[in-house]
C-alpha atoms as a PDB file:
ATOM      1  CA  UNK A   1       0.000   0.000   0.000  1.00  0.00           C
ATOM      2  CA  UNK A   2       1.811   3.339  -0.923  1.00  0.00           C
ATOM      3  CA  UNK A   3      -1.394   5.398  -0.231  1.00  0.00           C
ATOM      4  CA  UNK A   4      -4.111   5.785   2.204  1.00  0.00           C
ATOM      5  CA  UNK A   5      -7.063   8.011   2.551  1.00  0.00           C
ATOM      6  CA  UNK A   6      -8.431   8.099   6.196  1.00  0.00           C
ATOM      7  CA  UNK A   7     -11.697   9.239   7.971  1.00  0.00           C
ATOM      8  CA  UNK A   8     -10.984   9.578  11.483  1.00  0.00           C
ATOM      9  CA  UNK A   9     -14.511  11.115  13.858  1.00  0.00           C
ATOM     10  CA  UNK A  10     -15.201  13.701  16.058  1.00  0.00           C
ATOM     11  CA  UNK A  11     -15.860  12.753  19.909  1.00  0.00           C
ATOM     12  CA  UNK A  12     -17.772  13.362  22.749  1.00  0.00           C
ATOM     13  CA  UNK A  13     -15.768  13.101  25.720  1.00  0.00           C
ATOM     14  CA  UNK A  14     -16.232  12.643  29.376  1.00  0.00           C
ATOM     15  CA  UNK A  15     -20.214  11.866  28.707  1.00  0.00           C
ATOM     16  CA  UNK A  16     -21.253  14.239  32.088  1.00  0.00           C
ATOM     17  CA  UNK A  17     -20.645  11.632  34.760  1.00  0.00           C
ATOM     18  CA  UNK A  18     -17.353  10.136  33.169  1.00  0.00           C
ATOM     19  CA  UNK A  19     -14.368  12.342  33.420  1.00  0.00           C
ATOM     20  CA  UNK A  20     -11.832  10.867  31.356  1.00  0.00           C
ATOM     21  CA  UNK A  21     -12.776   7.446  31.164  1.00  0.00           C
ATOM     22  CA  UNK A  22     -16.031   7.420  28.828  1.00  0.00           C
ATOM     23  CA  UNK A  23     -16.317   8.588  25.532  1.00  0.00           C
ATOM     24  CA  UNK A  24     -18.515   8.150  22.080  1.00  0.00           C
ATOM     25  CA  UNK A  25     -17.743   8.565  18.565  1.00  0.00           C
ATOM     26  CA  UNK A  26     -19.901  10.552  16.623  1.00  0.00           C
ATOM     27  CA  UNK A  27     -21.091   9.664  12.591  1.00  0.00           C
ATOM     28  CA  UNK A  28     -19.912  11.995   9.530  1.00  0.00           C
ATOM     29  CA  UNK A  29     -18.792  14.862  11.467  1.00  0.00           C
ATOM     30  CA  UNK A  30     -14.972  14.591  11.591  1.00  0.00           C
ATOM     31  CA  UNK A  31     -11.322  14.871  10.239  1.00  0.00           C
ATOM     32  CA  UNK A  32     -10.310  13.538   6.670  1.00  0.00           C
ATOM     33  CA  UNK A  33      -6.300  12.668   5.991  1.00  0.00           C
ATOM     34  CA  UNK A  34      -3.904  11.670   3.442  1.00  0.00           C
ATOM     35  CA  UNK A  35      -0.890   9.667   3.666  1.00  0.00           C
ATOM     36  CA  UNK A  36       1.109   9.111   0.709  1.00  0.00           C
ATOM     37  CA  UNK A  37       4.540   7.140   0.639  1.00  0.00           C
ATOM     38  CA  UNK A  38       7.598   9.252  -0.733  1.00  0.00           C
ATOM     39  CA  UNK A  39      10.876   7.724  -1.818  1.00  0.00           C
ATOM     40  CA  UNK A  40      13.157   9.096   0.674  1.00  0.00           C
ATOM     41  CA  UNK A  41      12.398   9.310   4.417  1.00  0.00           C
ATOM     42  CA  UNK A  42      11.200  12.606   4.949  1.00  0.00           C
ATOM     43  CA  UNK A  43       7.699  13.507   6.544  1.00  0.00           C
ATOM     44  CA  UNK A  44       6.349  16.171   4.730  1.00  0.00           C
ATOM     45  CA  UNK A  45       2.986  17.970   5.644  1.00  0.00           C
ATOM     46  CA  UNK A  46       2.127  18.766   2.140  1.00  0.00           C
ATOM     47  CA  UNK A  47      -1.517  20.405   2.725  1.00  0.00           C
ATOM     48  CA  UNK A  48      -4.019  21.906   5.419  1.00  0.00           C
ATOM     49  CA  UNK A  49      -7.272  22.484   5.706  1.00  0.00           C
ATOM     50  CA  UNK A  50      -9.859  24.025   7.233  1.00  0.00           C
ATOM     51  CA  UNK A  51      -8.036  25.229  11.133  1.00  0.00           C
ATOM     52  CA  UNK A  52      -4.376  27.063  11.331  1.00  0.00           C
ATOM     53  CA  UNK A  53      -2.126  24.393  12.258  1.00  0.00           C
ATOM     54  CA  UNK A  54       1.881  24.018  11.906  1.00  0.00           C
ATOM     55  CA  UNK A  55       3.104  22.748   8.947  1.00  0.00           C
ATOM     56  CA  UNK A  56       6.591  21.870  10.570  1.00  0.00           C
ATOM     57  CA  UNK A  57       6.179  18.059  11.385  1.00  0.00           C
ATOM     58  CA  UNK A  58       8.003  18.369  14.657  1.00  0.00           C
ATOM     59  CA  UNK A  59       5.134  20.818  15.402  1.00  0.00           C
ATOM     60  CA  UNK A  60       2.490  19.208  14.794  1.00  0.00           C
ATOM     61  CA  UNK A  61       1.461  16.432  16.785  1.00  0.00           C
ATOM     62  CA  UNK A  62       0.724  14.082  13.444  1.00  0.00           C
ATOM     63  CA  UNK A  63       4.578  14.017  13.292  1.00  0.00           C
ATOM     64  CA  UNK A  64       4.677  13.287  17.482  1.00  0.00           C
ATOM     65  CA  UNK A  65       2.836   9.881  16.654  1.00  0.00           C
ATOM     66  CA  UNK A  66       4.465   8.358  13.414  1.00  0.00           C
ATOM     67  CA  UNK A  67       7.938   9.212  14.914  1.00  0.00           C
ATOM     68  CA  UNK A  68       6.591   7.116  18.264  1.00  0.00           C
ATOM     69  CA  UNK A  69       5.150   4.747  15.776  1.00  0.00           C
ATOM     70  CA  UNK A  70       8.517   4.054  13.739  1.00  0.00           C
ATOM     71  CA  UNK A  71      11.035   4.450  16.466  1.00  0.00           C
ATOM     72  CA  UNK A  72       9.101   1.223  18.687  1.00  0.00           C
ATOM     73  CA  UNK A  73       9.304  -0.960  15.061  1.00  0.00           C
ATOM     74  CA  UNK A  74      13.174   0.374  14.423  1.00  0.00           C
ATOM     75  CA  UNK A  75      11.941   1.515  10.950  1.00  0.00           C
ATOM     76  CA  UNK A  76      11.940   4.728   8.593  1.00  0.00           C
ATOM     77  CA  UNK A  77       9.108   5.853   6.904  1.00  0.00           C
ATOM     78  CA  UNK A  78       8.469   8.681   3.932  1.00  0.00           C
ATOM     79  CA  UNK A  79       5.269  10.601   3.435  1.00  0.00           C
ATOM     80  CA  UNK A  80       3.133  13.238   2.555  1.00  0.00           C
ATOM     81  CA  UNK A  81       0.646  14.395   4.757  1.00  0.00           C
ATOM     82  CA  UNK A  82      -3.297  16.181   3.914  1.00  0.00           C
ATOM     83  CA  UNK A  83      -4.971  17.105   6.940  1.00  0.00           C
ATOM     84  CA  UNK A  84      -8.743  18.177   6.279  1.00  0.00           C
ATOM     85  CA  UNK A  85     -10.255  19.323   9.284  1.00  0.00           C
ATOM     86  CA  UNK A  86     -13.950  19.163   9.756  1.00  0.00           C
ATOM     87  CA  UNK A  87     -14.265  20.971  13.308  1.00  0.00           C
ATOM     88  CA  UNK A  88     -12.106  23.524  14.784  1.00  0.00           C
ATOM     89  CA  UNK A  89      -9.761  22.610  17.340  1.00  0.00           C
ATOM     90  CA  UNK A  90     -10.896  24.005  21.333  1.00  0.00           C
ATOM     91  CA  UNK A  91     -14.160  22.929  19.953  1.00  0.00           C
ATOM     92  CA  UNK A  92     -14.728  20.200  22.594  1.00  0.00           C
ATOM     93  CA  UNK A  93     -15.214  17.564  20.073  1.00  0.00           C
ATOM     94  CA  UNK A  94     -11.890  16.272  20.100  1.00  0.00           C
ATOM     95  CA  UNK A  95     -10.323  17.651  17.288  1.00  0.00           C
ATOM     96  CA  UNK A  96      -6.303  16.978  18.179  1.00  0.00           C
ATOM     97  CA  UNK A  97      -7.672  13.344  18.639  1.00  0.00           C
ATOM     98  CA  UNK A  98      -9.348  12.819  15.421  1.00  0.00           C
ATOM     99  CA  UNK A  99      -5.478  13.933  13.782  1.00  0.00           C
ATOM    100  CA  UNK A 100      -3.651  11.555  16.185  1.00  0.00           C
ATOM    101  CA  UNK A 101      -6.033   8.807  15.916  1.00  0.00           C
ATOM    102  CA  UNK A 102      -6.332   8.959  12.510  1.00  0.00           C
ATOM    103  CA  UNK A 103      -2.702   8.992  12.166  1.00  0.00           C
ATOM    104  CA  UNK A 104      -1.733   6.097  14.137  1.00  0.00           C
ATOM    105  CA  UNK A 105      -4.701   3.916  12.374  1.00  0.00           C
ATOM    106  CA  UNK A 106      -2.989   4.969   8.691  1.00  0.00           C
ATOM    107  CA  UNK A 107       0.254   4.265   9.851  1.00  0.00           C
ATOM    108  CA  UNK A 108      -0.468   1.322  11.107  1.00  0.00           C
ATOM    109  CA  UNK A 109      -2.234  -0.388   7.865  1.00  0.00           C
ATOM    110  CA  UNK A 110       0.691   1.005   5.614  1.00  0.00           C
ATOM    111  CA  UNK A 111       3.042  -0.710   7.884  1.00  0.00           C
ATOM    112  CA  UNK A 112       0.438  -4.296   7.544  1.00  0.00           C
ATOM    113  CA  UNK A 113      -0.727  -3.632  11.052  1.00  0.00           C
ATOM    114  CA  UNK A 114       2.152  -4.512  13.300  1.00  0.00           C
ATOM    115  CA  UNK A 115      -0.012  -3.113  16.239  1.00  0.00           C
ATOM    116  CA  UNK A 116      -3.024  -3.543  18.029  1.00  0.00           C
ATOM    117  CA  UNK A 117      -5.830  -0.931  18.667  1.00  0.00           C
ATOM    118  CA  UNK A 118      -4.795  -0.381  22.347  1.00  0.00           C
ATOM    119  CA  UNK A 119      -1.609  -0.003  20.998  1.00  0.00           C
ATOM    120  CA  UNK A 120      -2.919   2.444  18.427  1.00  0.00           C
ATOM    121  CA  UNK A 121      -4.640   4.220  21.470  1.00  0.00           C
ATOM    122  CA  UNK A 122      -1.074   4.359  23.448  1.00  0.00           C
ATOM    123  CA  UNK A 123       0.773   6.291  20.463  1.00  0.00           C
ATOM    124  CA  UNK A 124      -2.499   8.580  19.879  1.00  0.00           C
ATOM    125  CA  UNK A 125      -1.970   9.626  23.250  1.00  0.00           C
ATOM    126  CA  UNK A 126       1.483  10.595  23.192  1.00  0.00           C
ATOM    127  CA  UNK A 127      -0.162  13.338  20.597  1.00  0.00           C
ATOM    128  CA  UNK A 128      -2.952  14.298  22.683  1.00  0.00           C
ATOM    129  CA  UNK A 129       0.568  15.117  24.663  1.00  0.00           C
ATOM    130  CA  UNK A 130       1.580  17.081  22.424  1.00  0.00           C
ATOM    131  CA  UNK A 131      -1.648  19.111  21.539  1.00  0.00           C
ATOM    132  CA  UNK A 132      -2.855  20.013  25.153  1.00  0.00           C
ATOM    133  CA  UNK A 133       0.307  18.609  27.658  1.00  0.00           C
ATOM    134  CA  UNK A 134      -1.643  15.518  28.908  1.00  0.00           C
ATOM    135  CA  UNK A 135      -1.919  12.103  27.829  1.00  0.00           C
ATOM    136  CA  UNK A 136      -5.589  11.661  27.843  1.00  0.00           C
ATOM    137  CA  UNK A 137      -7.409   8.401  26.117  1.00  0.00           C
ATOM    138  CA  UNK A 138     -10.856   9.201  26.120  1.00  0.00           C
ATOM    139  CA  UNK A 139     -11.248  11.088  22.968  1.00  0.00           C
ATOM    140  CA  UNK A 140      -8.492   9.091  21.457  1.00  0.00           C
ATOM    141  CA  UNK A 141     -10.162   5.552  22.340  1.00  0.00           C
ATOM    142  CA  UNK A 142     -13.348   6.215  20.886  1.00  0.00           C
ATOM    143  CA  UNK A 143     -12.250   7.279  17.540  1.00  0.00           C
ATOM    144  CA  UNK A 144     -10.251   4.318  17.331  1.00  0.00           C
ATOM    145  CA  UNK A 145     -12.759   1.910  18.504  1.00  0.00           C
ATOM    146  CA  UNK A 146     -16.056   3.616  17.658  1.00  0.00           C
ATOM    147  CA  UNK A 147     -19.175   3.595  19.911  1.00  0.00           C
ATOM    148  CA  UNK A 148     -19.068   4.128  23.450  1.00  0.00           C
ATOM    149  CA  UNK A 149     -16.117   3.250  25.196  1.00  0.00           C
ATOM    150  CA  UNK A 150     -14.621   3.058  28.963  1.00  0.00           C
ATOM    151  CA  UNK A 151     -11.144   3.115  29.814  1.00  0.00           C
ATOM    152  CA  UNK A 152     -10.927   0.969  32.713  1.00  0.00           C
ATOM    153  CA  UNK A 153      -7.086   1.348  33.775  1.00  0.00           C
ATOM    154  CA  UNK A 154      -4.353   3.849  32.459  1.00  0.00           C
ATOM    155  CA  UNK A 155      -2.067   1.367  33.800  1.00  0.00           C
ATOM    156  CA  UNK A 156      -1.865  -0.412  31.854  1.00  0.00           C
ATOM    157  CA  UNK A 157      -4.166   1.165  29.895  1.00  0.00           C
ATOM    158  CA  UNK A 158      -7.458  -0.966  29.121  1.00  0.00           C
ATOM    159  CA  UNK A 159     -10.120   0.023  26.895  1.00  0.00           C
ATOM    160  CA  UNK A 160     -13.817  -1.418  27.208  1.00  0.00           C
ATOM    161  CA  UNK A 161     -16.362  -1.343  24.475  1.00  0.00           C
ATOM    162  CA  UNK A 162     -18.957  -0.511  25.298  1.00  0.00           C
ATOM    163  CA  UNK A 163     -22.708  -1.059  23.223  1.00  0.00           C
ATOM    164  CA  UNK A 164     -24.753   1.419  21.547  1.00  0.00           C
ATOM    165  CA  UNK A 165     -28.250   1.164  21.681  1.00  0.00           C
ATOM    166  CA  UNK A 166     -30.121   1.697  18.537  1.00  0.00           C
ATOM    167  CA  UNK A 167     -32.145   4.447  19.308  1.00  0.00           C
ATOM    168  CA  UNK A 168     -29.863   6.638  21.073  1.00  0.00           C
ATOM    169  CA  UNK A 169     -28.829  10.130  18.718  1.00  0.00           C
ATOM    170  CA  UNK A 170     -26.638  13.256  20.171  1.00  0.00           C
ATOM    171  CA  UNK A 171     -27.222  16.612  18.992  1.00  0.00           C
ATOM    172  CA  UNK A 172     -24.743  19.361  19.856  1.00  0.00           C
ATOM    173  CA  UNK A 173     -23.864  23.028  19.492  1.00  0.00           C
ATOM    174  CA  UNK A 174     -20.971  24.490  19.358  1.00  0.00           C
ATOM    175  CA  UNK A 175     -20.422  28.036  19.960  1.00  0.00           C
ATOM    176  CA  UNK A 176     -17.550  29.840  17.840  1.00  0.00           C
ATOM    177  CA  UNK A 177     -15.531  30.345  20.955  1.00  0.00           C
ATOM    178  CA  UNK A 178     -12.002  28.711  22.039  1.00  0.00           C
ATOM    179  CA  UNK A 179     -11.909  26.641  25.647  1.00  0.00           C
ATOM    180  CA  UNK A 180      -8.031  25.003  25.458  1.00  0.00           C
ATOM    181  CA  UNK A 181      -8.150  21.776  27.448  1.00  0.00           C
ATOM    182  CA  UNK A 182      -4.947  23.453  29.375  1.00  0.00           C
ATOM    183  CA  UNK A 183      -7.090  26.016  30.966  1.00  0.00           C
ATOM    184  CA  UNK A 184      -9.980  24.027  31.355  1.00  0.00           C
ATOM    185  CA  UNK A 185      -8.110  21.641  33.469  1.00  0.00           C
ATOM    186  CA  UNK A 186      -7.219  24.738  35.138  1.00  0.00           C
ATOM    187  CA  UNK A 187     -10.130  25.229  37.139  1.00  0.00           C
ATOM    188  CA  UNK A 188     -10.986  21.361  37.916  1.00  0.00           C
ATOM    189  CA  UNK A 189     -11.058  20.995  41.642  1.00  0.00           C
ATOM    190  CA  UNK A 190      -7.782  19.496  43.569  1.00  0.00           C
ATOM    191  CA  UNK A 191     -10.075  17.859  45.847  1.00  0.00           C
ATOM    192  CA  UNK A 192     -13.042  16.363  46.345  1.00  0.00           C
ATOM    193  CA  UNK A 193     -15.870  15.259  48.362  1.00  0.00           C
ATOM    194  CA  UNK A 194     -16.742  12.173  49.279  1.00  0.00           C
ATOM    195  CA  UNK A 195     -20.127  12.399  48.943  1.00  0.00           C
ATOM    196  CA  UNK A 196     -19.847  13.653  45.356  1.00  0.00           C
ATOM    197  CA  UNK A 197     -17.330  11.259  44.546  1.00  0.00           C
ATOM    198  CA  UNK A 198     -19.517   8.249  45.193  1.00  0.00           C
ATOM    199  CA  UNK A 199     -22.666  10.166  43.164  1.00  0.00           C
ATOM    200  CA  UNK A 200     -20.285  10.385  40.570  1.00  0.00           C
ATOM    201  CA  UNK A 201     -19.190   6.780  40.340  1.00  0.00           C
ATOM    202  CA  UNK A 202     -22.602   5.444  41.061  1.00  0.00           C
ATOM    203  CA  UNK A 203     -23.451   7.474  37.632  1.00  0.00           C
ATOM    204  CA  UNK A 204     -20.769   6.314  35.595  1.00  0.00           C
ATOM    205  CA  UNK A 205     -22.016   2.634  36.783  1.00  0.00           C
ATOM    206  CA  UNK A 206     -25.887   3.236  36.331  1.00  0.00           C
ATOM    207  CA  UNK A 207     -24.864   5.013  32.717  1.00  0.00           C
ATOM    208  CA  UNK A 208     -23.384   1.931  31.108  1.00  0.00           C
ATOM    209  CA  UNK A 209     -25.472  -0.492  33.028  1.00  0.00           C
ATOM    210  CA  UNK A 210     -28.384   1.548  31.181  1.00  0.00           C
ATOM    211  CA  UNK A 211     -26.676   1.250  27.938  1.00  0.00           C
ATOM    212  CA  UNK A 212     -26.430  -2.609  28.230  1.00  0.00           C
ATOM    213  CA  UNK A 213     -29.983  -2.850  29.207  1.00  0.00           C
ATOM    214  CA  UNK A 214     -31.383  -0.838  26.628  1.00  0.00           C
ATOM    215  CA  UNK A 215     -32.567   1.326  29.553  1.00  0.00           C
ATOM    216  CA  UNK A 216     -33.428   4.660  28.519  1.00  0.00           C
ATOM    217  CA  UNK A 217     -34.323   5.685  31.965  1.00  0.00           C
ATOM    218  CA  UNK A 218     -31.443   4.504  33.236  1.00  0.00           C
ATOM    219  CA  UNK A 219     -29.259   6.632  30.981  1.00  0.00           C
ATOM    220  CA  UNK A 220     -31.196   9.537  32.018  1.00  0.00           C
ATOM    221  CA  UNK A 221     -30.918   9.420  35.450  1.00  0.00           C
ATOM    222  CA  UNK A 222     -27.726   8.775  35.387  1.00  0.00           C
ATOM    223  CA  UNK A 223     -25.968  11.740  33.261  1.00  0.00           C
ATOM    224  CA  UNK A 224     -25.185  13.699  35.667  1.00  0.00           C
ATOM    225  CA  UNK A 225     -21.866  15.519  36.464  1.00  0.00           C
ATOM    226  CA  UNK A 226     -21.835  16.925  40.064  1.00  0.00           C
ATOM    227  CA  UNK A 227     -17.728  17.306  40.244  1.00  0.00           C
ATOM    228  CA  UNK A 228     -16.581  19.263  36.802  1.00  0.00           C
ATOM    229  CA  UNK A 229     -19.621  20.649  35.149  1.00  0.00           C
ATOM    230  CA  UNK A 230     -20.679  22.773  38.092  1.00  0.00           C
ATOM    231  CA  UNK A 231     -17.096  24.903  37.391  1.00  0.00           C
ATOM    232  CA  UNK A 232     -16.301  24.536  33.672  1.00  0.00           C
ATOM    233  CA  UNK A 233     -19.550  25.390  32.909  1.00  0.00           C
ATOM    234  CA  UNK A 234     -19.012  29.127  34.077  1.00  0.00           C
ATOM    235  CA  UNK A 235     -16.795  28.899  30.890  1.00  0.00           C
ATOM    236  CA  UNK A 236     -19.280  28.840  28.546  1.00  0.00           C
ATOM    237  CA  UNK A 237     -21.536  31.401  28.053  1.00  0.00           C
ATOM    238  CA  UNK A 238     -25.459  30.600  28.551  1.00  0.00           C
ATOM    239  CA  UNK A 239     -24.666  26.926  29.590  1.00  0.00           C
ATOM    240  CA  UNK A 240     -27.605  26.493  31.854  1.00  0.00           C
ATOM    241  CA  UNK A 241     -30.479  27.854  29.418  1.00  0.00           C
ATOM    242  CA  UNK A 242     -29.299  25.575  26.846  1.00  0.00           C
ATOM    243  CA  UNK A 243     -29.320  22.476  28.997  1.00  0.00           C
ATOM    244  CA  UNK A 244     -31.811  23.165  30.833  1.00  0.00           C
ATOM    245  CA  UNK A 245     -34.077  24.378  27.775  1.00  0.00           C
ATOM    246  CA  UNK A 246     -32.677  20.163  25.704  1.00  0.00           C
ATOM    247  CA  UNK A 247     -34.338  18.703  28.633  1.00  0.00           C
ATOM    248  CA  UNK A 248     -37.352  20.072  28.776  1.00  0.00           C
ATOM    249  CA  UNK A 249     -37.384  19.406  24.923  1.00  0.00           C
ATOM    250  CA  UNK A 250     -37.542  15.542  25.958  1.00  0.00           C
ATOM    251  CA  UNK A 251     -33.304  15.138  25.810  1.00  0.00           C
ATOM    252  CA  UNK A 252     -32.168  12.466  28.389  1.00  0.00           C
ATOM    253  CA  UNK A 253     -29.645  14.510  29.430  1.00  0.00           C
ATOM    254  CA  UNK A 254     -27.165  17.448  28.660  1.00  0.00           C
ATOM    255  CA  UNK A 255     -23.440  18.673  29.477  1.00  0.00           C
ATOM    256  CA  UNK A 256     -20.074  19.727  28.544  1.00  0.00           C
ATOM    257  CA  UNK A 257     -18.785  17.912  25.430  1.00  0.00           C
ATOM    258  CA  UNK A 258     -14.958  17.253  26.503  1.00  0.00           C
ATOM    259  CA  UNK A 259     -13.579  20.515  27.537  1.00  0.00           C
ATOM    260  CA  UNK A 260     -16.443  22.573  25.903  1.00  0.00           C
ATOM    261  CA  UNK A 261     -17.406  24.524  24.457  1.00  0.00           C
ATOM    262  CA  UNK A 262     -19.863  22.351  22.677  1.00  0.00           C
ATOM    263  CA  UNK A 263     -22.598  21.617  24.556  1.00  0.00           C
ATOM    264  CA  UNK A 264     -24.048  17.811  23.819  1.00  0.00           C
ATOM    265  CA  UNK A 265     -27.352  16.416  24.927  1.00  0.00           C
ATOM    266  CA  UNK A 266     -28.632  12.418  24.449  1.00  0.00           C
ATOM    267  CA  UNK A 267     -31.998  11.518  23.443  1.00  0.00           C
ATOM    268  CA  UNK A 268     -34.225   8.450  22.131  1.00  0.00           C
ATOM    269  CA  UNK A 269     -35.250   8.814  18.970  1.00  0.00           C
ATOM    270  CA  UNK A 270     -34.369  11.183  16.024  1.00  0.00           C
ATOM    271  CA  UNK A 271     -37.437  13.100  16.650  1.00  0.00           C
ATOM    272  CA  UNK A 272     -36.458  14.319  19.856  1.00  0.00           C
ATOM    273  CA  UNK A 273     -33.006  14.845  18.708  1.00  0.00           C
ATOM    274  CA  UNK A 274     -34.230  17.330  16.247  1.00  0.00           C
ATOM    275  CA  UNK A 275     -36.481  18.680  19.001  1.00  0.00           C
ATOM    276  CA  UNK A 276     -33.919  19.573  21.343  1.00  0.00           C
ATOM    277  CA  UNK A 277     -31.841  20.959  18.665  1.00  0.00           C
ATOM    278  CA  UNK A 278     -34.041  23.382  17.536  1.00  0.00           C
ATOM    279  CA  UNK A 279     -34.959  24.502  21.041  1.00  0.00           C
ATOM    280  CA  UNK A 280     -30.974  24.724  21.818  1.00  0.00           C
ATOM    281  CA  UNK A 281     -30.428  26.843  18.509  1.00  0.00           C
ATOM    282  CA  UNK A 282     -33.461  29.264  20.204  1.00  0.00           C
ATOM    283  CA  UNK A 283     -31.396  30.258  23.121  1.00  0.00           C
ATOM    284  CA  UNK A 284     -28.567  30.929  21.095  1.00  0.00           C
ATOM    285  CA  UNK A 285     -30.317  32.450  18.238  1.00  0.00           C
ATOM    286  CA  UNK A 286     -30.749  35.678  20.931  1.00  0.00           C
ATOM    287  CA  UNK A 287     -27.621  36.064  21.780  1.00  0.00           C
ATOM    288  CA  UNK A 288     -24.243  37.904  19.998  1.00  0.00           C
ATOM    289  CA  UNK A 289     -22.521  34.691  19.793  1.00  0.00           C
ATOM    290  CA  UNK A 290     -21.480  32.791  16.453  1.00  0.00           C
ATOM    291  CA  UNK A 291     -22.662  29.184  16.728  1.00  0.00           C
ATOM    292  CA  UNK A 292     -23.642  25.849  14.613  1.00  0.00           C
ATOM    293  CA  UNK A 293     -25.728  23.028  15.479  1.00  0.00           C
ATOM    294  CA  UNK A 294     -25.949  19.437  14.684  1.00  0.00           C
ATOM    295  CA  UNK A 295     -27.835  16.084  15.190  1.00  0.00           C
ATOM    296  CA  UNK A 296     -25.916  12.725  14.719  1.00  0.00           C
ATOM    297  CA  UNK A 297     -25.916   8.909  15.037  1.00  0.00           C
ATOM    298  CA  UNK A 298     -23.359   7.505  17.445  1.00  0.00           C
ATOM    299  CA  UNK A 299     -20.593   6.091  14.803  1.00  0.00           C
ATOM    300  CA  UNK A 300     -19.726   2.524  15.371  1.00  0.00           C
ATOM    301  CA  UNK A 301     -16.908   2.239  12.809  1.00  0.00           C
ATOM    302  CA  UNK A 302     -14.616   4.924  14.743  1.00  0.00           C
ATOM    303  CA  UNK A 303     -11.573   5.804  12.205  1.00  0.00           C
ATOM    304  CA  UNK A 304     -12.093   3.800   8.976  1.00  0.00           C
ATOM    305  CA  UNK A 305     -10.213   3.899   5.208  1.00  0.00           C
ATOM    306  CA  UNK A 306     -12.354   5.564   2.655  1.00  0.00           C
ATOM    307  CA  UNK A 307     -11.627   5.811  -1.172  1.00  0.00           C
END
């Protein structure tokens, strides 16, 4: 293979109640790439699109993975890099792990897949590093492995699939504002209660109980954030009249997509997921703020090779 043309998704992080260990792909809303073999050795990024990123490969984090990538197999590697981006990055919707993800699953099949997907997940990572100084696998694992997904451990990392019931849409907006993951980790609190500790765990186990059972209920009750919403929120301006406005629209539940600012909400049915959109681009229809809005399928496939 001297060529390879990748799609690589947009996330949904955190899911309220799961701070950094639960995530979910999203469907057609994401990051295209190219990868084309040269005949020397250099790594090239030949062409972006669509967000202001370096073009020096030991700037960007693309170059941060296939580096990690060829240094653990001992081998070297020419190419020329496209990076298309479909979302802007501080969007909330991972969009420096839709490039790293992407990159270590094309790097990976060129090479006749000398790695696994939690291996795949481990060099993502390092450019999740690279983008926002932490090695986070949330957004990372879910656009490799599609769905919902938990990460049980860090160490050693461990990544759980998790299923997707069939009636189960997101809808999101995104306000044209920046949030950098840096600063949103910023204001997370150093310590925590007890009491809100075990609410929070309780939810993260009621959550994908729910989605095993097909329990829509469940789900409901359970997406709730009591330990980072209540700060990050102040971050993003008319949080609570959005959320509050998708749930009386018939949405499950509603929060902070990653680091925000997009706000996400859940809900059964593509009806309802149209509903609440419509009644989330209302609140933000009267204010000054630039914003966009969209309804989509949880993806399944996570990064995939397209023609």
């Amino acid at each position: 293979m001297d060529k390879i043309i990748i799609f690589s998704p947009a996330t949904v992080a955190n899911v309220s109640c799961g701070f950094d260990a639960l995530g979910l792909a999203l469907n057609g809303k994401g990051d295209k790439m190219v990868f084309t073999k040269r005949q020397d050795n250099q790594l090239i990024i030949t062409k972006i699109e669509g967000a202001n990123l370096p073009y020096d490969i030991d700037d960007n984090l693309v170059g941060t993975v296939i580096k990690a990538m060829l240094q653990k197999l001992n081998l070297q590697l020419g190419l020329d890099i496209e990076i298309y981006k479909g979302f802007k990055p501080g969007s909330g919707l991972g969009s420096s792990a839709a490039s790293a993800a992407g990159t270590a699953y094309a790097i990976n099949e060129l090479l006749g897949k000398p790695f696994s997907k939690t291996e795949l997940v481990q060099f993502a990572m390092l450019g999740e590093e690279a983008a926002c100084g932490s090695q986070i696998a949330d957004n990372v694992s879910a656009a490799l492995f599609g769905g919902f997904v938990l990460i049980r451990s860090y160490d050693p990392l461990e990544v759980v699939s998790l299923p997707v019931p069939d009636d189960l849409f997101i809808t999101a907006l995104h306000p044209q504002i920046e949030i950098k993951t840096e600063d949103a980790r910023n204001v997370l609190p150093k310590d925590i209660p007890l009491k809100s500790a075990i609410t929070q765990w309780s939810n993260v186990g009621g959550l994908i109980s729910g989605l095993y059972s097909n329990d829509y209920d469940l789900i409901s009750r359970s997406l709730q954030d009591v330990i980072v919403e209540p700060v990050r929120k102040k971050l993003i301006p008319h949080f609570d009249s959005v959320k509050n406005t998708a749930l009386q629209s018939g949405a499950l539940g509603a929060g902070i997509s990653g680091a925000g600012p997009t706000i996400f909400a859940l809900s059964k049915g593509i009806e309802t997921a149209k509903t609440v959109e419509e009644s989330m681009r209302k609140v933000y229809s009267n204010t000054d703020i630039e914003f966009y809005t969209f309804t989509s399928e949880i993806s399944v496939d996570g990064v995939k090779t397209i023609t």
